[in-house]
PDB file of N, CA and C in Angstrom:
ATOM      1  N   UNK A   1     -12.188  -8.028   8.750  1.00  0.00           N
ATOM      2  CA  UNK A   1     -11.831  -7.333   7.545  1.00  0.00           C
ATOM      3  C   UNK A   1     -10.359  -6.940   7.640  1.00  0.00           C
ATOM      4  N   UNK A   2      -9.858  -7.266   6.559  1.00  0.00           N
ATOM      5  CA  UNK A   2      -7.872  -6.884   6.389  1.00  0.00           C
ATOM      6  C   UNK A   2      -8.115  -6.045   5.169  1.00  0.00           C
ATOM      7  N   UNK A   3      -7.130  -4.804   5.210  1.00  0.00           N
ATOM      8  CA  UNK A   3      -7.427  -4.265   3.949  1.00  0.00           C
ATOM      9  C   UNK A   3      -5.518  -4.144   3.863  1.00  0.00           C
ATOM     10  N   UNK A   4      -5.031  -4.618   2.933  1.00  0.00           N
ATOM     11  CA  UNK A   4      -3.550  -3.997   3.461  1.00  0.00           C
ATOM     12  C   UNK A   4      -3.154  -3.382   1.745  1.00  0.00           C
ATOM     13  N   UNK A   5      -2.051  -2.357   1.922  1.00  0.00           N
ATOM     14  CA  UNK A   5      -1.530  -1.334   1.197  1.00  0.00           C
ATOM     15  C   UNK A   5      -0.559  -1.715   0.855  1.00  0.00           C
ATOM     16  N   UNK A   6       0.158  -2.511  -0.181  1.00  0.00           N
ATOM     17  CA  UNK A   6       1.765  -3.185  -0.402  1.00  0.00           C
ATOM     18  C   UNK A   6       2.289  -2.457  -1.492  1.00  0.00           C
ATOM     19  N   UNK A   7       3.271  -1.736  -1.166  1.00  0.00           N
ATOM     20  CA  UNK A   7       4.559  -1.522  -1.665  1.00  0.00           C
ATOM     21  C   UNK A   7       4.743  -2.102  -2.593  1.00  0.00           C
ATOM     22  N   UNK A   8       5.512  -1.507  -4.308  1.00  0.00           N
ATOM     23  CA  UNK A   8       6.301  -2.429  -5.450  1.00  0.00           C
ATOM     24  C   UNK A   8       6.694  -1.708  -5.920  1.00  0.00           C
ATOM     25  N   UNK A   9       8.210  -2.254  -6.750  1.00  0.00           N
ATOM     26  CA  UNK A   9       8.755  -0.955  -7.331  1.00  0.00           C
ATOM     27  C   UNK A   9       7.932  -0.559  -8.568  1.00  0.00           C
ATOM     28  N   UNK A  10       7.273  -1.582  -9.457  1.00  0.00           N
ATOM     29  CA  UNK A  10       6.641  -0.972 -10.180  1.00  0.00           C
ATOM     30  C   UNK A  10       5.283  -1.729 -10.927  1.00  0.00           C
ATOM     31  N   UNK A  11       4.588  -1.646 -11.508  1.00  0.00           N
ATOM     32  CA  UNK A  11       3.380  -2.423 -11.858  1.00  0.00           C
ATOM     33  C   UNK A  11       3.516  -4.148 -12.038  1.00  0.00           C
ATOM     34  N   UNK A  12       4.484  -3.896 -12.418  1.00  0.00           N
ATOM     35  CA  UNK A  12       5.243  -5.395 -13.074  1.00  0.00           C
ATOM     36  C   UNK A  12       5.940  -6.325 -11.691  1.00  0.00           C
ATOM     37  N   UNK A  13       5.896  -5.664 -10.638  1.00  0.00           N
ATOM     38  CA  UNK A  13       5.789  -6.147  -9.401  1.00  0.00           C
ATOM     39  C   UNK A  13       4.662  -7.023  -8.586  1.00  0.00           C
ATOM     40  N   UNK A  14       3.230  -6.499  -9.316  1.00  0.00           N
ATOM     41  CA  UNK A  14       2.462  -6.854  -8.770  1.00  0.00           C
ATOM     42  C   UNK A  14       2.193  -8.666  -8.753  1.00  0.00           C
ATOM     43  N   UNK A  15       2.378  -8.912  -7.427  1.00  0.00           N
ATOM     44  CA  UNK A  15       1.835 -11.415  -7.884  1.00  0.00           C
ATOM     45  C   UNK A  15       0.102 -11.344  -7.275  1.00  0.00           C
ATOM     46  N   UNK A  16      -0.220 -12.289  -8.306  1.00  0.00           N
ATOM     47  CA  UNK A  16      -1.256 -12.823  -7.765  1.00  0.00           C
ATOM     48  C   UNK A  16      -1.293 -13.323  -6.316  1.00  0.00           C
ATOM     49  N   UNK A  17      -2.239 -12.998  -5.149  1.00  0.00           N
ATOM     50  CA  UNK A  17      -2.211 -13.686  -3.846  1.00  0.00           C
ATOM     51  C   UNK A  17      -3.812 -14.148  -4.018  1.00  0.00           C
ATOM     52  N   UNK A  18      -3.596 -15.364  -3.130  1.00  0.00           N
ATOM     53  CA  UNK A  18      -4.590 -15.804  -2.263  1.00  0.00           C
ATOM     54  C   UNK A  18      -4.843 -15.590  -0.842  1.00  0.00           C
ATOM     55  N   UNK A  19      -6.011 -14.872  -1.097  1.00  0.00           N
ATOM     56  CA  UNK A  19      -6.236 -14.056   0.469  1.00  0.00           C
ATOM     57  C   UNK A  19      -7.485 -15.020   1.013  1.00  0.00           C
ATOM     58  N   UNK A  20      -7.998 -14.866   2.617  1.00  0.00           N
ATOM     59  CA  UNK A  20      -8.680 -14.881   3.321  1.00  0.00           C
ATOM     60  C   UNK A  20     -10.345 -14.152   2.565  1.00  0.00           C
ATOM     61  N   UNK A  21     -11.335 -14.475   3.004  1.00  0.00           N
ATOM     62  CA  UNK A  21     -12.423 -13.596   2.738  1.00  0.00           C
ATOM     63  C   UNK A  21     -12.121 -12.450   3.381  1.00  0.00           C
ATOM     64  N   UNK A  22     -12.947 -11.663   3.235  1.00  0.00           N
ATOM     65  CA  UNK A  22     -12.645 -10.362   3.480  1.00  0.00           C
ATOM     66  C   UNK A  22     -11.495  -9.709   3.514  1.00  0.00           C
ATOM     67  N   UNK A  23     -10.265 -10.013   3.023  1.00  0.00           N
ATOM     68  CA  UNK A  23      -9.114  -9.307   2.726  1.00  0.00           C
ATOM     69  C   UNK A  23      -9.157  -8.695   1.383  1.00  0.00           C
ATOM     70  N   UNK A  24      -8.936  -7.493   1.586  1.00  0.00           N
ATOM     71  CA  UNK A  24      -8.271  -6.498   0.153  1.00  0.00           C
ATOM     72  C   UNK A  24      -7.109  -6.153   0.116  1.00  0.00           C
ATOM     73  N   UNK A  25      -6.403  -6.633  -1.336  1.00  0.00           N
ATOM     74  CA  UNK A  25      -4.772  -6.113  -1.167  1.00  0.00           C
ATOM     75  C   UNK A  25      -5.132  -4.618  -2.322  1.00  0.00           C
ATOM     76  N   UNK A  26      -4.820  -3.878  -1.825  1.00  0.00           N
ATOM     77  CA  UNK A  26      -4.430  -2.621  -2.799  1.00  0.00           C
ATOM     78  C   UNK A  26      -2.532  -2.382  -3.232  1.00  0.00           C
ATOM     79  N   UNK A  27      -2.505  -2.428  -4.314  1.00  0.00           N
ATOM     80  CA  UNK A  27      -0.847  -2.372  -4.458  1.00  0.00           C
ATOM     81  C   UNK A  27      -0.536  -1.338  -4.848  1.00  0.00           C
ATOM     82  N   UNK A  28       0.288  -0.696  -4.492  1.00  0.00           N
ATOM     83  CA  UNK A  28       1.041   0.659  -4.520  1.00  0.00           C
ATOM     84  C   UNK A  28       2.267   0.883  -5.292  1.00  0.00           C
ATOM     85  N   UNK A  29       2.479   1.074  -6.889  1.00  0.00           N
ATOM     86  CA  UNK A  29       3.814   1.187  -7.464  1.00  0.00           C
ATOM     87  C   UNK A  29       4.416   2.460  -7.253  1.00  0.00           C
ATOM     88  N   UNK A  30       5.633   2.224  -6.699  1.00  0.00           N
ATOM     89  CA  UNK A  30       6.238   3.706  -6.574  1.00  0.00           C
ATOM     90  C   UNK A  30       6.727   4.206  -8.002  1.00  0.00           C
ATOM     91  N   UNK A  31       6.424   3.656  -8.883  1.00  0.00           N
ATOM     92  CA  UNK A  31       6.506   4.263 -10.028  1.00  0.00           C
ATOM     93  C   UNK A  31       5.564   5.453 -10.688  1.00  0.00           C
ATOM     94  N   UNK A  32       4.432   5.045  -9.665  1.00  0.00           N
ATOM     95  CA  UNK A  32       3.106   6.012 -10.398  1.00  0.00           C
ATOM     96  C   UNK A  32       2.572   7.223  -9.890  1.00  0.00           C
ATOM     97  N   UNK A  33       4.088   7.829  -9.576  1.00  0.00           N
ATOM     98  CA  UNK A  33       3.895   9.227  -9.487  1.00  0.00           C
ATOM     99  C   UNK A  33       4.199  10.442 -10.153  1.00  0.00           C
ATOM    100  N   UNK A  34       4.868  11.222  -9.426  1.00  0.00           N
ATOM    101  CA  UNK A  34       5.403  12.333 -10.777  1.00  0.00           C
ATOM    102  C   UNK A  34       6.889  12.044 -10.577  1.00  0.00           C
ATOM    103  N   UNK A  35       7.272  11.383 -10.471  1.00  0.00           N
ATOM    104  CA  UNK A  35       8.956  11.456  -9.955  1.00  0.00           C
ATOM    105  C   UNK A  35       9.697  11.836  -9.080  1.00  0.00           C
ATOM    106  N   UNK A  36       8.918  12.890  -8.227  1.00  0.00           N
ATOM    107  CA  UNK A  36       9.761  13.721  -7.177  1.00  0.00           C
ATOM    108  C   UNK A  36      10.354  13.074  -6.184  1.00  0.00           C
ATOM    109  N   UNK A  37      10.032  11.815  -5.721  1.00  0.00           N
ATOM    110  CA  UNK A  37      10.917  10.967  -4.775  1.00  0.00           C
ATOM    111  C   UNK A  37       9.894  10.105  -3.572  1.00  0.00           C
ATOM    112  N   UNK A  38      10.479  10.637  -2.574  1.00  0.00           N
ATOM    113  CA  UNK A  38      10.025  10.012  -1.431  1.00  0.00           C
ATOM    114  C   UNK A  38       8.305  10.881  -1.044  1.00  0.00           C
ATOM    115  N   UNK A  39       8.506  12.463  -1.353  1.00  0.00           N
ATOM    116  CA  UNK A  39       7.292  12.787  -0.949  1.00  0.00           C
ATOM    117  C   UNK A  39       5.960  12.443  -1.938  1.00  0.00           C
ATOM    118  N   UNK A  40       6.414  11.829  -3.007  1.00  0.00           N
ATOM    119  CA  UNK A  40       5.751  11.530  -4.146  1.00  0.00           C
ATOM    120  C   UNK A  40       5.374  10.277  -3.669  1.00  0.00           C
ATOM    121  N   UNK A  41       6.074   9.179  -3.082  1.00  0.00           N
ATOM    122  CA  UNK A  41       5.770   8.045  -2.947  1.00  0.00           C
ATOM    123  C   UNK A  41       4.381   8.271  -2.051  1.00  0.00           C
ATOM    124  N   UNK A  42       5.034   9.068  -0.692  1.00  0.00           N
ATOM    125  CA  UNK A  42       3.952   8.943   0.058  1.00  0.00           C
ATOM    126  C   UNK A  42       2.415   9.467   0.343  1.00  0.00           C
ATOM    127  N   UNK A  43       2.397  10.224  -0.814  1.00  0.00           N
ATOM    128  CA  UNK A  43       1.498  10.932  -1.392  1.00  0.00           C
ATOM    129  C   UNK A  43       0.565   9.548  -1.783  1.00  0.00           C
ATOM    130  N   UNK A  44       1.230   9.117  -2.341  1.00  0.00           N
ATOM    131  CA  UNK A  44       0.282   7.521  -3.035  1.00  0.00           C
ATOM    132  C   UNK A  44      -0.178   6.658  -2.188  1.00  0.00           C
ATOM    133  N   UNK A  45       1.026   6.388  -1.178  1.00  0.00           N
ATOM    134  CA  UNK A  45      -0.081   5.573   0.063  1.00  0.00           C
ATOM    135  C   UNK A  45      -0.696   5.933   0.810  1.00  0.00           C
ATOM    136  N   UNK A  46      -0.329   8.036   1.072  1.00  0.00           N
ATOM    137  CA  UNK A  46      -1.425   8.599   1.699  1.00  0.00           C
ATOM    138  C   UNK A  46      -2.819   8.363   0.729  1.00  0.00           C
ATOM    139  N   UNK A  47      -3.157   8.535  -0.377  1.00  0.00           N
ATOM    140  CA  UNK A  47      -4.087   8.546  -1.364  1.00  0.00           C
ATOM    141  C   UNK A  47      -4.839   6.828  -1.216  1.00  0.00           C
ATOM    142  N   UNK A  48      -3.880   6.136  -0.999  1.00  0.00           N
ATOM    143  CA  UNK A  48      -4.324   4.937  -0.868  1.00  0.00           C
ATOM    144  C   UNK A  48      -4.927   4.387   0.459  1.00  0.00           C
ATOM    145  N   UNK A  49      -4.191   4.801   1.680  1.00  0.00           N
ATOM    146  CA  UNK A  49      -5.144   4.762   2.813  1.00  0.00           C
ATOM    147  C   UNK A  49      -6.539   5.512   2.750  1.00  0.00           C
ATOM    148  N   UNK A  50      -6.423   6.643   2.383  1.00  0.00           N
ATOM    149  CA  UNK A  50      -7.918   7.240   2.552  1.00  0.00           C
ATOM    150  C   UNK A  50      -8.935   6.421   1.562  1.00  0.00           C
ATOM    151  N   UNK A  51      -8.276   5.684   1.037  1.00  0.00           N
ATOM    152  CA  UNK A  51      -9.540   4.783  -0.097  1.00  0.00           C
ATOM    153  C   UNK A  51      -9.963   3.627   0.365  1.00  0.00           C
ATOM    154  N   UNK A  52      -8.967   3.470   1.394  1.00  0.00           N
ATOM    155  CA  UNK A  52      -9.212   2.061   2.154  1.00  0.00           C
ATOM    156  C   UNK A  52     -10.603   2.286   2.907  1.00  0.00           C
ATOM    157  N   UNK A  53     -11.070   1.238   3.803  1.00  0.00           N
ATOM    158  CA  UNK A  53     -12.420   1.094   4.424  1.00  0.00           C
ATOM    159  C   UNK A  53     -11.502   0.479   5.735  1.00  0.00           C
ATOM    160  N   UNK A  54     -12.034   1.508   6.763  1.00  0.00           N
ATOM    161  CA  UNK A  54     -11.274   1.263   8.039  1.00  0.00           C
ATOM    162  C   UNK A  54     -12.095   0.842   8.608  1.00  0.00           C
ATOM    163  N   UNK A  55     -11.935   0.698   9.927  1.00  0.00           N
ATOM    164  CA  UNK A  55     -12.897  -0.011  11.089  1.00  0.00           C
ATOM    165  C   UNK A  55     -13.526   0.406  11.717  1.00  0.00           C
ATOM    166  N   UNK A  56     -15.141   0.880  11.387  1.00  0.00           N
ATOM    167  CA  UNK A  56     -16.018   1.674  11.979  1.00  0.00           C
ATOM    168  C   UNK A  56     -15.944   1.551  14.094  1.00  0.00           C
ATOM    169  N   UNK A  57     -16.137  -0.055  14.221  1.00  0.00           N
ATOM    170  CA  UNK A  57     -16.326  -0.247  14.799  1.00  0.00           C
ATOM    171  C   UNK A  57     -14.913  -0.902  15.992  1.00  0.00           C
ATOM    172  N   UNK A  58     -15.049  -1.711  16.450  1.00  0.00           N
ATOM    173  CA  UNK A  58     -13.612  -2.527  17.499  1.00  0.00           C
ATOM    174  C   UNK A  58     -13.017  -2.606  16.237  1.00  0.00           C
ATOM    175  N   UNK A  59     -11.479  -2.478  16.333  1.00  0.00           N
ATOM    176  CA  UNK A  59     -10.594  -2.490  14.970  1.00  0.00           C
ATOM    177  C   UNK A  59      -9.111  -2.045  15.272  1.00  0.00           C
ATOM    178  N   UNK A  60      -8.630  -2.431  14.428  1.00  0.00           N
ATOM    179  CA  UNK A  60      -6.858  -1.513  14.859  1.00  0.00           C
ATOM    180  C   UNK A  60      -6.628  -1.278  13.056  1.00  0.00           C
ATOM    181  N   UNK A  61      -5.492  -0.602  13.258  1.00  0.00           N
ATOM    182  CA  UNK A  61      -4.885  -0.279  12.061  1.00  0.00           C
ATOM    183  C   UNK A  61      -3.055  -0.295  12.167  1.00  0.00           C
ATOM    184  N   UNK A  62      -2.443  -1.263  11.857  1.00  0.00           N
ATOM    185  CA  UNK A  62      -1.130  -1.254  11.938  1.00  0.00           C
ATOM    186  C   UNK A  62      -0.368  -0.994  10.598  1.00  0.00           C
ATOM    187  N   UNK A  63       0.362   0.174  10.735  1.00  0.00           N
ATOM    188  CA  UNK A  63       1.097   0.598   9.402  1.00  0.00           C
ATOM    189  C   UNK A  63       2.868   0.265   9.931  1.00  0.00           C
ATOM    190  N   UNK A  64       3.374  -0.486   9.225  1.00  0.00           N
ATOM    191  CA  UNK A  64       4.891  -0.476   8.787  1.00  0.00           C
ATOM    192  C   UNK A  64       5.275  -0.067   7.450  1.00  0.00           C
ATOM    193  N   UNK A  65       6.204   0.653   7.649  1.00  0.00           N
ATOM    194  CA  UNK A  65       6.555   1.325   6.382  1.00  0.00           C
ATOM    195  C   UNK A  65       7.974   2.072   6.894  1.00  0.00           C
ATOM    196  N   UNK A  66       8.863   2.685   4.624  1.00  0.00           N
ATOM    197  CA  UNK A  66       9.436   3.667   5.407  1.00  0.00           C
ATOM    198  C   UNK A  66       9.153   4.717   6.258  1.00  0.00           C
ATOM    199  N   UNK A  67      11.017   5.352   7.300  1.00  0.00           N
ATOM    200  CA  UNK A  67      10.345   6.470   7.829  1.00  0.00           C
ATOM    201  C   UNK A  67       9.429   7.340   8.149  1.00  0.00           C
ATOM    202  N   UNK A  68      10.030   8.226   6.274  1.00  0.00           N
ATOM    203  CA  UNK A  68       9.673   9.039   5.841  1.00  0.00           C
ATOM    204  C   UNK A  68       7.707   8.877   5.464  1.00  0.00           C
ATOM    205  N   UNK A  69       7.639   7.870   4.839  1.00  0.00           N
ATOM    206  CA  UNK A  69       5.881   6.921   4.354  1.00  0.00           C
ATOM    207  C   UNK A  69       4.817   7.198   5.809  1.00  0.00           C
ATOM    208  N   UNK A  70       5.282   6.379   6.787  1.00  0.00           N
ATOM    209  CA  UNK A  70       4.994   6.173   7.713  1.00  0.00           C
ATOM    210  C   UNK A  70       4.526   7.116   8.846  1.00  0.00           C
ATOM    211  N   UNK A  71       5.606   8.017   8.579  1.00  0.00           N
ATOM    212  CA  UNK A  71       5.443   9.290   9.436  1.00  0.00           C
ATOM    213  C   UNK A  71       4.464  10.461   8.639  1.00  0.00           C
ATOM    214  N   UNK A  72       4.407  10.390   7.280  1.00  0.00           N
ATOM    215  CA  UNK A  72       3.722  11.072   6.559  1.00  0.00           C
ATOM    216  C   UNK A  72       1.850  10.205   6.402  1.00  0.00           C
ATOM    217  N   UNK A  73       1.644   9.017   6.685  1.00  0.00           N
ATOM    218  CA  UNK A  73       0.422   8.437   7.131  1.00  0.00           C
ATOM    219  C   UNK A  73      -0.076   8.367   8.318  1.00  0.00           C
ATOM    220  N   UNK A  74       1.077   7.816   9.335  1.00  0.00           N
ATOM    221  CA  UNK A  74       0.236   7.586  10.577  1.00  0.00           C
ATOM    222  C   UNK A  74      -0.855   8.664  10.962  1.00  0.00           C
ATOM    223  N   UNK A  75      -0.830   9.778  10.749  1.00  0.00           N
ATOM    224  CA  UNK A  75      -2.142  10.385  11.586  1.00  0.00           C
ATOM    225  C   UNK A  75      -3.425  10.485  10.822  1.00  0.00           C
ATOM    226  N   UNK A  76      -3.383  10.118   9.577  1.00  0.00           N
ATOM    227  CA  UNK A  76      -4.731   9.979   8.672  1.00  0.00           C
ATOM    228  C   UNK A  76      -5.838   9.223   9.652  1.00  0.00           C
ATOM    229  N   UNK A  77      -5.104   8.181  10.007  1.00  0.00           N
ATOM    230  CA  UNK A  77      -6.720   7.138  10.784  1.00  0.00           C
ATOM    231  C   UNK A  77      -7.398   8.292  12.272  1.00  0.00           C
ATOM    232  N   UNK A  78      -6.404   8.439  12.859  1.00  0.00           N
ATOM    233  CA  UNK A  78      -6.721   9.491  14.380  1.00  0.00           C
ATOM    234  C   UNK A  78      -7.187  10.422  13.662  1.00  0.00           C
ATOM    235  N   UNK A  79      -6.906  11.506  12.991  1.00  0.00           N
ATOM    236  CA  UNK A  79      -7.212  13.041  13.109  1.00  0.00           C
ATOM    237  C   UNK A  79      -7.720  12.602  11.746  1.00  0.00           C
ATOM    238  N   UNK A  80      -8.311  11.904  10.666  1.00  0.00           N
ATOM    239  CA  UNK A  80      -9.077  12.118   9.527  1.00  0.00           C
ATOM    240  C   UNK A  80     -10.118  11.272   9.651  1.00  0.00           C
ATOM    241  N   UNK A  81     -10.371   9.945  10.424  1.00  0.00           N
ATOM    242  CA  UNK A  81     -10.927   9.394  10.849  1.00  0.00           C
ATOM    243  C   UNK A  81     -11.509   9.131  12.008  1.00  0.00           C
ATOM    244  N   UNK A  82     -11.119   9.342  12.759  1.00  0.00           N
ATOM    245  CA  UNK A  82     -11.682   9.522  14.250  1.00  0.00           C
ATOM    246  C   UNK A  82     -11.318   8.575  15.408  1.00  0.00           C
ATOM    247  N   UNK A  83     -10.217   8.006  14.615  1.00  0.00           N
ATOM    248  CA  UNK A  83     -10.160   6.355  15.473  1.00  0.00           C
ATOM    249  C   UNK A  83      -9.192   7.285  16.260  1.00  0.00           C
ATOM    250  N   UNK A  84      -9.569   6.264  17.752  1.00  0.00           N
ATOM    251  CA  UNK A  84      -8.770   5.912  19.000  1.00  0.00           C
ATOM    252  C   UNK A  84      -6.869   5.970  18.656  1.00  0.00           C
ATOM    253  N   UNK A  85      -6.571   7.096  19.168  1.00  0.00           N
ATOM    254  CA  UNK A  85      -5.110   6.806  19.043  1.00  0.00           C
ATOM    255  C   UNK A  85      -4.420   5.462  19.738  1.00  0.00           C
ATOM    256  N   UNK A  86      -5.256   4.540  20.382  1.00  0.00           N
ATOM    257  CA  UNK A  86      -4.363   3.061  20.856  1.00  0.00           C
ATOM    258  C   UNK A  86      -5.134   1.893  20.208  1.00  0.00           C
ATOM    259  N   UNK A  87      -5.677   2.539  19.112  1.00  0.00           N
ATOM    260  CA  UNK A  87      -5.835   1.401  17.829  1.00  0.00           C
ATOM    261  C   UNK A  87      -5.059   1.577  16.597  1.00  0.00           C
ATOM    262  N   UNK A  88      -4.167   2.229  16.925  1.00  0.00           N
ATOM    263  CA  UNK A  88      -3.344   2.654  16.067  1.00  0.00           C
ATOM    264  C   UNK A  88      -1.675   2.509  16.317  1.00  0.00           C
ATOM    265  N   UNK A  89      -1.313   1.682  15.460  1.00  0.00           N
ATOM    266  CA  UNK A  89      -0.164   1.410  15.880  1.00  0.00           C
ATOM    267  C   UNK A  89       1.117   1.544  14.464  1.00  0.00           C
ATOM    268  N   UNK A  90       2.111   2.227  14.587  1.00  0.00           N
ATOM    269  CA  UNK A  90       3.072   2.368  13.339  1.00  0.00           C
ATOM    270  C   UNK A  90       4.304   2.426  13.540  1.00  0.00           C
ATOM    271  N   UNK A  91       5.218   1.581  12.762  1.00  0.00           N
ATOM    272  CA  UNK A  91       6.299   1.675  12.649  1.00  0.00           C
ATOM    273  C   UNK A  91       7.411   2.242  11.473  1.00  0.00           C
ATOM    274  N   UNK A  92       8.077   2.795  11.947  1.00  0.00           N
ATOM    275  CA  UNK A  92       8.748   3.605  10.532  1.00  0.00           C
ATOM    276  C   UNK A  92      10.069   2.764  10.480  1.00  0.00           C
ATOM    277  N   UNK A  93      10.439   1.203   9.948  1.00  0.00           N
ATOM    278  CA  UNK A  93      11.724   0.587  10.313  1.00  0.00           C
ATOM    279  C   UNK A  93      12.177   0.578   9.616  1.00  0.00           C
ATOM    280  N   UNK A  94      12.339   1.256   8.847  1.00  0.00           N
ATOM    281  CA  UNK A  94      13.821   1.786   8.057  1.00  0.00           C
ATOM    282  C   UNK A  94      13.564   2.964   7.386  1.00  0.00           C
ATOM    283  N   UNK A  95      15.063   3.835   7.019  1.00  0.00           N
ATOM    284  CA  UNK A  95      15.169   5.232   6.613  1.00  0.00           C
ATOM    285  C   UNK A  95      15.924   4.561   5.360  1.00  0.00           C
ATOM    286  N   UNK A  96      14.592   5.995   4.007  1.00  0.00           N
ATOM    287  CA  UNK A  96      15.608   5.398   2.458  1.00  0.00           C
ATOM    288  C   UNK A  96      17.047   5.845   3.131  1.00  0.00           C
ATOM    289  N   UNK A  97      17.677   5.751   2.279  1.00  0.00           N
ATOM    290  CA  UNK A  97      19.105   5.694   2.108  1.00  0.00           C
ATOM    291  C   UNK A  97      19.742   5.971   3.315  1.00  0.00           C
ATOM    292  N   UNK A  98      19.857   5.073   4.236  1.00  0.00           N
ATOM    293  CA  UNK A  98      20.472   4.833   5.381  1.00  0.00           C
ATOM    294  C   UNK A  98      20.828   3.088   5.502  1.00  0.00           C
ATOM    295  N   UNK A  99      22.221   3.045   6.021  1.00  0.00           N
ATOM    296  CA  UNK A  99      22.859   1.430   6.208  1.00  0.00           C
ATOM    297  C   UNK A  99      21.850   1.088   7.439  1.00  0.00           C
ATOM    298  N   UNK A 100      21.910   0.099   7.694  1.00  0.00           N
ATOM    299  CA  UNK A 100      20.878  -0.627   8.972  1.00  0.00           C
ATOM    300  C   UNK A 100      22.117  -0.034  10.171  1.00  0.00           C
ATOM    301  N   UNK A 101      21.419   0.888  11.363  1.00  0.00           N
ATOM    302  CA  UNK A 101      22.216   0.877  12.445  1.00  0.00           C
ATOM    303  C   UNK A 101      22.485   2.564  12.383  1.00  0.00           C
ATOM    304  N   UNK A 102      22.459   3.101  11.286  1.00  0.00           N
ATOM    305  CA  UNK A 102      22.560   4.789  11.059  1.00  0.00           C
ATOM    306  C   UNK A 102      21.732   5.290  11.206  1.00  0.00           C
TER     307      UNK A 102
END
C-alpha cells in the first residue's frame, strides 16, 4: 500500500496519474486555506496525513517536504499513531524563501 500527499499550487495543478494497485494520491492545493501562509499550508497536509491509512502492520512512512511542512508533520505517525520511530523517516529539503545553500 502507497498512499502519498502531493503538493500544488492550486486545484488547477492537479494531472491525472497512473498509479500501481493499491496506491492513493491525495493532492494538496496550497490554495485551500485561509491565507495565512506557511502555517496554513501545513495545517492541510497535517489534515491530510491523519486521513491517510498508515501501516498497521511492517511499514515505513517517508515524508519530504518543506522545512517548515515537514517539521510541523513528522511526529503525527510516532506520537498520534503509534508507529516505531525507525519507520519513520523525514526530510525537510528546502526552507520557503531561502536561496539553495542559506
Amino acid at each position: 500500500m502507497t498512499h502519498a500527499c502531493v503538493s500544488v499550487t492550486d486545484a488547477s495543478a492537479v494531472l491525472p496519474l497512473t498509479t500501481r494497485v493499491g496506491t492513493t494520491v491525495t493532492w494538496v492545493p496550497r490554495d485551500g486555506g485561509s491565507g495565512s501562509g506557511a502555517d496554513d499550508h501545513s495545517a492541510s497536509h497535517v489534515s491530510a496525513v491523519r486521513r491517510a491509512s498508515l501501516p498497521t502492520g511492517p511499514g515505513n512512512v517517508w515524508l519530504a517536504a518543506e522545512q517548515s511542512v515537514a517539521r510541523y508533520i513528522r511526529a503525527h505517525p510516532v506520537h498520534e499513531r503509534g508507529m516505531d520511530r525507525e519507520r519513520v523517516y523525514f526530510s525537510g529539503y528546502w526552507s520557503r524563501g531561502k536561496a539553495e545553500g542559506e
